[in-house]
C-alpha atoms as a PDB file:
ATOM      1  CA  UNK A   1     136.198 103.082  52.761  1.00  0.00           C
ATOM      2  CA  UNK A   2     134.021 104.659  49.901  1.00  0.00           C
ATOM      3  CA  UNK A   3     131.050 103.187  48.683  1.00  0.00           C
ATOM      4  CA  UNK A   4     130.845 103.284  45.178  1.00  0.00           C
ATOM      5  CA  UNK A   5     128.267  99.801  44.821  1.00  0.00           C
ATOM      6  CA  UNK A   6     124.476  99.995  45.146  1.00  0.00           C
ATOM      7  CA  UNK A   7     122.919  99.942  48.106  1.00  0.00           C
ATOM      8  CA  UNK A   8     121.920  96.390  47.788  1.00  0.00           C
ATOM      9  CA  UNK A   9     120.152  96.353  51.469  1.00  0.00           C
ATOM     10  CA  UNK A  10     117.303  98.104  49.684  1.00  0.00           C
ATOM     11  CA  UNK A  11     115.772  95.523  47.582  1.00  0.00           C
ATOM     12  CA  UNK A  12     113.960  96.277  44.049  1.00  0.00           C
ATOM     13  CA  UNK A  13     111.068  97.070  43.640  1.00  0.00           C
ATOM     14  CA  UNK A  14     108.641  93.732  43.609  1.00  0.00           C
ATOM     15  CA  UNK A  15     107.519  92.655  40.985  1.00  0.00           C
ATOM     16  CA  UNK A  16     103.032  92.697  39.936  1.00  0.00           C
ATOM     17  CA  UNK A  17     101.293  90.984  43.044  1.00  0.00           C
ATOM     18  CA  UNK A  18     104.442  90.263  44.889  1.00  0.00           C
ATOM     19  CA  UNK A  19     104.875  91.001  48.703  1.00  0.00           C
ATOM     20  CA  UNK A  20     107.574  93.179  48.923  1.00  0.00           C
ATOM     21  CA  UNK A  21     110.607  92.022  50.538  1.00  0.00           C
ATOM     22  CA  UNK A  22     111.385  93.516  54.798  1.00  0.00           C
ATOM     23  CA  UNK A  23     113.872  94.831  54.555  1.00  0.00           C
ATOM     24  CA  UNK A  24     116.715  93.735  57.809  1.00  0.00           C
ATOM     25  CA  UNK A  25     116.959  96.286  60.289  1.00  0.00           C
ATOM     26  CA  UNK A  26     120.867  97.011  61.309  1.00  0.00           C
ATOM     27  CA  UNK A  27     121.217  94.454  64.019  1.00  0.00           C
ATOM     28  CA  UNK A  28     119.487  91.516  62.734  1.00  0.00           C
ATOM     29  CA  UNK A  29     121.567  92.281  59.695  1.00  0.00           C
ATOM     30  CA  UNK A  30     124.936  92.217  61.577  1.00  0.00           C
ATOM     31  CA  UNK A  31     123.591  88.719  63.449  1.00  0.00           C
ATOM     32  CA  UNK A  32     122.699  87.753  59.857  1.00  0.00           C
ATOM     33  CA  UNK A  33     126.561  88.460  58.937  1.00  0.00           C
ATOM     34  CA  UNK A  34     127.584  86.068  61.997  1.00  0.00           C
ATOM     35  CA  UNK A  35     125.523  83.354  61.133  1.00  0.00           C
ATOM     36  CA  UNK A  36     126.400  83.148  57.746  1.00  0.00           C
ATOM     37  CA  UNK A  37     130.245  83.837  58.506  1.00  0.00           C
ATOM     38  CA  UNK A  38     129.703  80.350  61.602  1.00  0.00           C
ATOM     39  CA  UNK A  39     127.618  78.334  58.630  1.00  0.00           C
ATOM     40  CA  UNK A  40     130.825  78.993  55.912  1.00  0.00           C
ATOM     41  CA  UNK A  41     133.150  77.839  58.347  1.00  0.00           C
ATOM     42  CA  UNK A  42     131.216  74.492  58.712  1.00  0.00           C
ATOM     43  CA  UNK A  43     132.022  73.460  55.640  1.00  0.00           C
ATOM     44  CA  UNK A  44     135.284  71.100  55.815  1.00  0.00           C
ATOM     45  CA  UNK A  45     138.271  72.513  54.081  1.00  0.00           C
ATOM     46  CA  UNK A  46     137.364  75.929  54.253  1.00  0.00           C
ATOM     47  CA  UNK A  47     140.702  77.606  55.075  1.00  0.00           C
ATOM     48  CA  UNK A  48     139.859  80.933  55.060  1.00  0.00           C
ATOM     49  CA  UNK A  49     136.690  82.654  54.390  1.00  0.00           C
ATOM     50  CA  UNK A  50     136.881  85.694  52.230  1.00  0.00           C
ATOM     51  CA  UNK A  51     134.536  88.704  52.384  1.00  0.00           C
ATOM     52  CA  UNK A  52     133.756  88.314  48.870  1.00  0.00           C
ATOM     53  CA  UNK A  53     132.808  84.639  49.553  1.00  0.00           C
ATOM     54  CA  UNK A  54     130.687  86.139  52.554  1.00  0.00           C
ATOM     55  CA  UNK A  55     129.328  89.064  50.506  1.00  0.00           C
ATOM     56  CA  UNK A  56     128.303  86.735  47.876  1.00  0.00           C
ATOM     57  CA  UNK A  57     126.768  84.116  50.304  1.00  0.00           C
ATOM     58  CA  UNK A  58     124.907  86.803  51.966  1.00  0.00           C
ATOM     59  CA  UNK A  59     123.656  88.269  47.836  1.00  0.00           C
ATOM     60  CA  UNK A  60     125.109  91.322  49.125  1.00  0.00           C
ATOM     61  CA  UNK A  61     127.769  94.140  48.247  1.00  0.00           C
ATOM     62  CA  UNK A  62     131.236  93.598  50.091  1.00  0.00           C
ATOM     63  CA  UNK A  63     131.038  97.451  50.578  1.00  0.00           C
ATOM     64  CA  UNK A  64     127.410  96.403  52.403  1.00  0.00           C
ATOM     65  CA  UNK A  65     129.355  93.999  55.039  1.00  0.00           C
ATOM     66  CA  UNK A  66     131.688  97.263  55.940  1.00  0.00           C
ATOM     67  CA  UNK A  67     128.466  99.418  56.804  1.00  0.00           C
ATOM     68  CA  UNK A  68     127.782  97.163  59.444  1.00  0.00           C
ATOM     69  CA  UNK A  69     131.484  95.787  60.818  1.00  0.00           C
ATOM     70  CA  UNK A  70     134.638  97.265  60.264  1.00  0.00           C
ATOM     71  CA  UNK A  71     136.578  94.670  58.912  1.00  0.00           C
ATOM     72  CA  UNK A  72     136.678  91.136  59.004  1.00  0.00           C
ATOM     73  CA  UNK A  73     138.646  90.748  61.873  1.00  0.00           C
ATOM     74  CA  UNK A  74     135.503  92.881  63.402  1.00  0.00           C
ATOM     75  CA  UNK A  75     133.180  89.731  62.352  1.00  0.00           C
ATOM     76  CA  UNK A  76     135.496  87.496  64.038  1.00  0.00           C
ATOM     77  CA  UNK A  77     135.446  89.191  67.204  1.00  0.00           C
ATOM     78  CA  UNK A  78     131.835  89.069  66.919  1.00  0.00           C
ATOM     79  CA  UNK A  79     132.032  85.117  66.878  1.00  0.00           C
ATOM     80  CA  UNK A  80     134.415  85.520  69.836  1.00  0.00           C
ATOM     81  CA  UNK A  81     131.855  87.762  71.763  1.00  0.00           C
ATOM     82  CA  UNK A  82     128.974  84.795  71.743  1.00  0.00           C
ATOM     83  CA  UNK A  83     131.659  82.046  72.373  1.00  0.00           C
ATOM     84  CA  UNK A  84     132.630  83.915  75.653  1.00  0.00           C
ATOM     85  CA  UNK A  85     129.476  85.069  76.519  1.00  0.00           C
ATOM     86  CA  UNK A  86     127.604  81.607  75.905  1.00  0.00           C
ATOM     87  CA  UNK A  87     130.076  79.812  78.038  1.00  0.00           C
ATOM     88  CA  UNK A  88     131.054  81.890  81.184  1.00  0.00           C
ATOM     89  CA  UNK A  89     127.393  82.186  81.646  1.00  0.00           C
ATOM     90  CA  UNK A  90     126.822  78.593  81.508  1.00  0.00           C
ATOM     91  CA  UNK A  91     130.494  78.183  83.669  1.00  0.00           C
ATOM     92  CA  UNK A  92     128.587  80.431  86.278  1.00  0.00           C
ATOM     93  CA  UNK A  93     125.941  78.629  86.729  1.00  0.00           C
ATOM     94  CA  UNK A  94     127.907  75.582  86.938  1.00  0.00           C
ATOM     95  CA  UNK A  95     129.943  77.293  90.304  1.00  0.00           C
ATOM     96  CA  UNK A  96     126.611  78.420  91.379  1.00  0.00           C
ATOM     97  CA  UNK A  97     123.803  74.931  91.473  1.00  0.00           C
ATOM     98  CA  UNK A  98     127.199  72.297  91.508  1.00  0.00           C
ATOM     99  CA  UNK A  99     128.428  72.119  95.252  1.00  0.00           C
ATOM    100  CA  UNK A 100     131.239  69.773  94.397  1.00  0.00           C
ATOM    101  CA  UNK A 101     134.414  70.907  92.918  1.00  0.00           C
ATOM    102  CA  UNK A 102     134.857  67.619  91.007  1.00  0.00           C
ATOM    103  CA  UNK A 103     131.382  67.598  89.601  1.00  0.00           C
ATOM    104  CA  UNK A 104     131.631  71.507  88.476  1.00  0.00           C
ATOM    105  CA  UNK A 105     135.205  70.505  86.728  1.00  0.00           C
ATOM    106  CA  UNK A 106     133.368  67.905  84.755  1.00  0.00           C
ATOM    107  CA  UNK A 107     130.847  70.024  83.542  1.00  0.00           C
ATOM    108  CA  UNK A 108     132.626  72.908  82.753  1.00  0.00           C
ATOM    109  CA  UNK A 109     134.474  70.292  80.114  1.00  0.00           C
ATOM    110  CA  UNK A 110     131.116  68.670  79.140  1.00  0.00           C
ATOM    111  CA  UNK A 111     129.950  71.845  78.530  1.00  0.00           C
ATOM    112  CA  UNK A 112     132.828  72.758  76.092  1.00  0.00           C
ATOM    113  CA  UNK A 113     132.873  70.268  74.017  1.00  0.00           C
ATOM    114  CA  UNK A 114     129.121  69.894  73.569  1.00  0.00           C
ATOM    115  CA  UNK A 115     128.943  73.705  72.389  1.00  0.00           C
ATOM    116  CA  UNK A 116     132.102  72.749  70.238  1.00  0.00           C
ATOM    117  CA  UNK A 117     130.158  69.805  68.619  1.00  0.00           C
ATOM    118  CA  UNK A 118     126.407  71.352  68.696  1.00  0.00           C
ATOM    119  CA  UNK A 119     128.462  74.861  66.740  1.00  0.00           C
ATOM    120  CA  UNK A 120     131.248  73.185  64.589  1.00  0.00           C
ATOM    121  CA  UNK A 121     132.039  76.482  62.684  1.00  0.00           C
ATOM    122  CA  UNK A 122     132.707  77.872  66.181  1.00  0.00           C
ATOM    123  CA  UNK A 123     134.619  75.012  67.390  1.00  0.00           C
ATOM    124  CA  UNK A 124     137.381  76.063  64.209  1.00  0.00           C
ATOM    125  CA  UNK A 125     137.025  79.133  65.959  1.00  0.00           C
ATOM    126  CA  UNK A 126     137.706  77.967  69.360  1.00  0.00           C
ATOM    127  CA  UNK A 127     141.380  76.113  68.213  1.00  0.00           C
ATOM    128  CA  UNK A 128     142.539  78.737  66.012  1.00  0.00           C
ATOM    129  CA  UNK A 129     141.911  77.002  62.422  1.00  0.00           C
ATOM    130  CA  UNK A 130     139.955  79.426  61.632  1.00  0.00           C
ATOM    131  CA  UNK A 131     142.117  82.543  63.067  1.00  0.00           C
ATOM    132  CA  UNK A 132     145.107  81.203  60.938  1.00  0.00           C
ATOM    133  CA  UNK A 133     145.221  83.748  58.422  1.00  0.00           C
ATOM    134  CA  UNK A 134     143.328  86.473  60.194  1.00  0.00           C
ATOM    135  CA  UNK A 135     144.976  88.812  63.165  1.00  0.00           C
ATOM    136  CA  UNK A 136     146.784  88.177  65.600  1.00  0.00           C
ATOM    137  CA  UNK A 137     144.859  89.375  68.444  1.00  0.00           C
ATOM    138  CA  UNK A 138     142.376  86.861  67.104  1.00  0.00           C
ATOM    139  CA  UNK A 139     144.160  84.166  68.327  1.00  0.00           C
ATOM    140  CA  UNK A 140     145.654  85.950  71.420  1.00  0.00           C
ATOM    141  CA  UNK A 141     142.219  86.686  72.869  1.00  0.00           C
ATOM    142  CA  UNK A 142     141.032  83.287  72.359  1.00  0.00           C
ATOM    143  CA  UNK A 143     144.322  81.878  73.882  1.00  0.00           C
ATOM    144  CA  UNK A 144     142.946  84.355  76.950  1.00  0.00           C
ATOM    145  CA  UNK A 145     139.737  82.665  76.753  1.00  0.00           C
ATOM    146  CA  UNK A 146     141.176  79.326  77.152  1.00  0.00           C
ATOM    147  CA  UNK A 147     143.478  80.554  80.694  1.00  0.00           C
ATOM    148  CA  UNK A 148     140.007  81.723  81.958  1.00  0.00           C
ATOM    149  CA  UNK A 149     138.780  78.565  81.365  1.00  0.00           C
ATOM    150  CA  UNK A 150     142.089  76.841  82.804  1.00  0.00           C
ATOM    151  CA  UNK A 151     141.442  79.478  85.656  1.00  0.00           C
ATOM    152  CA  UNK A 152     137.806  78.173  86.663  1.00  0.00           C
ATOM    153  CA  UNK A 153     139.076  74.600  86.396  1.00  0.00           C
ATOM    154  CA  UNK A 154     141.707  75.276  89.152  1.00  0.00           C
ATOM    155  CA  UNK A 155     139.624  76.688  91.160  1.00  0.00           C
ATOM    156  CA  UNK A 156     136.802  73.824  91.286  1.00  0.00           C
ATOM    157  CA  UNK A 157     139.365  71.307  91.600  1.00  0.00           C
ATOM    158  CA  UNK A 158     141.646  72.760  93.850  1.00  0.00           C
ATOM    159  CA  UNK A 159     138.010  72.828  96.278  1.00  0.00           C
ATOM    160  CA  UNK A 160     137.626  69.036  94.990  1.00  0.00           C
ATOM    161  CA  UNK A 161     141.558  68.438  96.420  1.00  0.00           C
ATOM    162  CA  UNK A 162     140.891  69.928  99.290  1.00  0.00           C
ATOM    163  CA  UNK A 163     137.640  67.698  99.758  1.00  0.00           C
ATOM    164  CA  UNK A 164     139.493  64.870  99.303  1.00  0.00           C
ATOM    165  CA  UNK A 165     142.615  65.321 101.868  1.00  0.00           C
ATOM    166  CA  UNK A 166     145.470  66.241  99.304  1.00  0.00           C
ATOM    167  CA  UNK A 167     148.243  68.234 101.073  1.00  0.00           C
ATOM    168  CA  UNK A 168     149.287  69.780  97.945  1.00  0.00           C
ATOM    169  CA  UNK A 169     145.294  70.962  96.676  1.00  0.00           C
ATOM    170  CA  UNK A 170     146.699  73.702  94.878  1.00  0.00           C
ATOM    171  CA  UNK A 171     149.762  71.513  92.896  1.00  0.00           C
ATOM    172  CA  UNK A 172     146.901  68.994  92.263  1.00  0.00           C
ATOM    173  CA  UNK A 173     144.524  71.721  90.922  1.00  0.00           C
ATOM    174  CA  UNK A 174     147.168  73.227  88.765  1.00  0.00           C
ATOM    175  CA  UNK A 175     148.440  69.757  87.150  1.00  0.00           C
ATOM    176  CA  UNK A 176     144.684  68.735  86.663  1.00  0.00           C
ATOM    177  CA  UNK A 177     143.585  71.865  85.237  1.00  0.00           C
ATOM    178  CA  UNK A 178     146.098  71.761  82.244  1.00  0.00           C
ATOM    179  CA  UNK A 179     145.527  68.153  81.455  1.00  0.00           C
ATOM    180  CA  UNK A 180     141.490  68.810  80.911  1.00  0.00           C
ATOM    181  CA  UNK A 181     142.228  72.214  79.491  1.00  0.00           C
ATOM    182  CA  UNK A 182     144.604  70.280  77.138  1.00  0.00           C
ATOM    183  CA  UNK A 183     142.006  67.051  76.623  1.00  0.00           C
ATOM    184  CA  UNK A 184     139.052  70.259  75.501  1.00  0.00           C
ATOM    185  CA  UNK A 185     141.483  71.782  72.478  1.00  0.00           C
ATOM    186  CA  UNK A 186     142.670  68.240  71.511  1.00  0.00           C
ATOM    187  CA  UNK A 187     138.873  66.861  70.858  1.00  0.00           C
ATOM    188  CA  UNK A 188     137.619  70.682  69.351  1.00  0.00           C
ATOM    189  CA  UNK A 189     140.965  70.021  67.027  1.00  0.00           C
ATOM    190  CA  UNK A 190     140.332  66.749  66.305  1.00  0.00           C
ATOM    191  CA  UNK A 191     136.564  67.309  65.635  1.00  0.00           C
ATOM    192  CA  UNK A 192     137.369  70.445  63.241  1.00  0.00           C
ATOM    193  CA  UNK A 193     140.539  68.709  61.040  1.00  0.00           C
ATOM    194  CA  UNK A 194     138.044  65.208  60.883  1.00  0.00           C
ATOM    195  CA  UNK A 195     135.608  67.037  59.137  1.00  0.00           C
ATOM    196  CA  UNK A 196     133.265  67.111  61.577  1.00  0.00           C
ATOM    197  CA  UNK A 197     133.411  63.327  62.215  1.00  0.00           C
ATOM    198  CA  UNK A 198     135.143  62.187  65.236  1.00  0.00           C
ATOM    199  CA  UNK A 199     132.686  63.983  67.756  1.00  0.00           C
ATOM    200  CA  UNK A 200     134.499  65.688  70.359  1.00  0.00           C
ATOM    201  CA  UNK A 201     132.157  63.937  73.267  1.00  0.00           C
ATOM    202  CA  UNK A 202     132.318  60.634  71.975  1.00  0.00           C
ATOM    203  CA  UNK A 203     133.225  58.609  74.992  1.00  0.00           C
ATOM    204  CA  UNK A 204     133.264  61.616  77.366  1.00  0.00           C
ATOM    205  CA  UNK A 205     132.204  59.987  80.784  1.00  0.00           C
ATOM    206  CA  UNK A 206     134.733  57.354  81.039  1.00  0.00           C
ATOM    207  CA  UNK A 207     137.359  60.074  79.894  1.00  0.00           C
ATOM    208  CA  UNK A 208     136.099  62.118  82.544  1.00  0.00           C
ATOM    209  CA  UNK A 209     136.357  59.352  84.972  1.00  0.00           C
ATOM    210  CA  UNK A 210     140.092  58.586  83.694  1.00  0.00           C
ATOM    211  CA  UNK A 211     141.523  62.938  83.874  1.00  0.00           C
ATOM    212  CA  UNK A 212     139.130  64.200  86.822  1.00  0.00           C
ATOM    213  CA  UNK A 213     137.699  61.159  88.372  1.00  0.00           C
END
């Protein structure tokens, strides 16, 4: 893609007595991007976020955004990258300091939904609103994201069957798995499509006691 605009990450030149402006290096720029792209996507009935919108956010050139991703579905994927990487580390240490399965299934939920509500622009991300117009492997790679998740939930609670004298542990596992799996995308939809209103943890123990009690 040619650049034919300014290069508007060097700023003019300040003005009599003014501190001139640092300017970002190339990564804090690209986490500046991310940021900005998460904040848009907070704001209710935003249906798609364009690059102009995000150029224009960020006082910046579209052709700027492209020297530093390349494309949107690039930024995306960057949102995707801290979702994944913030919560399998956190699911790890869950399986690591938890020595009950049932207590590391609840967690691992808790632990959705509270970075869903504490990162609402993320949480659109998480269910796909946000993906809707955007590529498909969007969608498909946070669809994989969700069977990991699905996959660590089986595991605790087929342990948590097993603990508790079910014949069938793995049956049990797989059923309960789905259900919670199922409960995590309903209350990240329901948070993102209320506007950010009905908080996904709102009344999240006694659920908990109710699907893996």
């Amino acid at each position: 893609m040619s650049d034919a605009s300014p290069n508007l990450s060097e700023s003019p030149a300040p003005a009599a007595g003014e501190a001139p402006r640092r300017r970002p290096k190339p990564g804090e720029r690209r986490v500046q991007i991310l940021q900005t792209l998460a904040g848009m996507l907070e704001q209710p009935g935003a249906d798609r976020v364009t690059t102009a919108a995000l150029a224009a956010k960020l006082e910046v050139s579209e052709a700027a955004l492209y020297r530093h991703f390349a494309s949107k579905a690039q930024m995306f994927e960057g949102l995707i990258e801290f979702i994944e990487s913030s919560i399998f580390t956190l699911v790890n240490q869950i399986s690591e300091r938890e020595g009950s399965g049932l207590a590391q299934a609840q967690k691992i939920v808790s632990v959705l939904l509270q970075f869903g509500e504490r990162n609402p622009g993320m949480s659109r991300v998480m269910v796909g609103d946000a993906l809707v117009y955007e590529n498909e492997r969007l969608v498909a790679r946070m669809n994989l994201f969700f069977d990991r998740i699905e996959s660590s939930l089986r595991q605790c609670l087929r342990q948590a069957a097993e603990e508790a004298g079910s014949s069938t542990p793995t049956v049990a596992a797989n059923a309960q798995a789905s259900v919670l799996v199922s409960f995590v995308i309903g209350r990240l939809q329901r948070y993102a499509r209320s506007g950010f209103k009905r908080e996904p943890t709102e009344q999240l123990e006694a659920a908990l006691r109710m699907l893996a009690g």
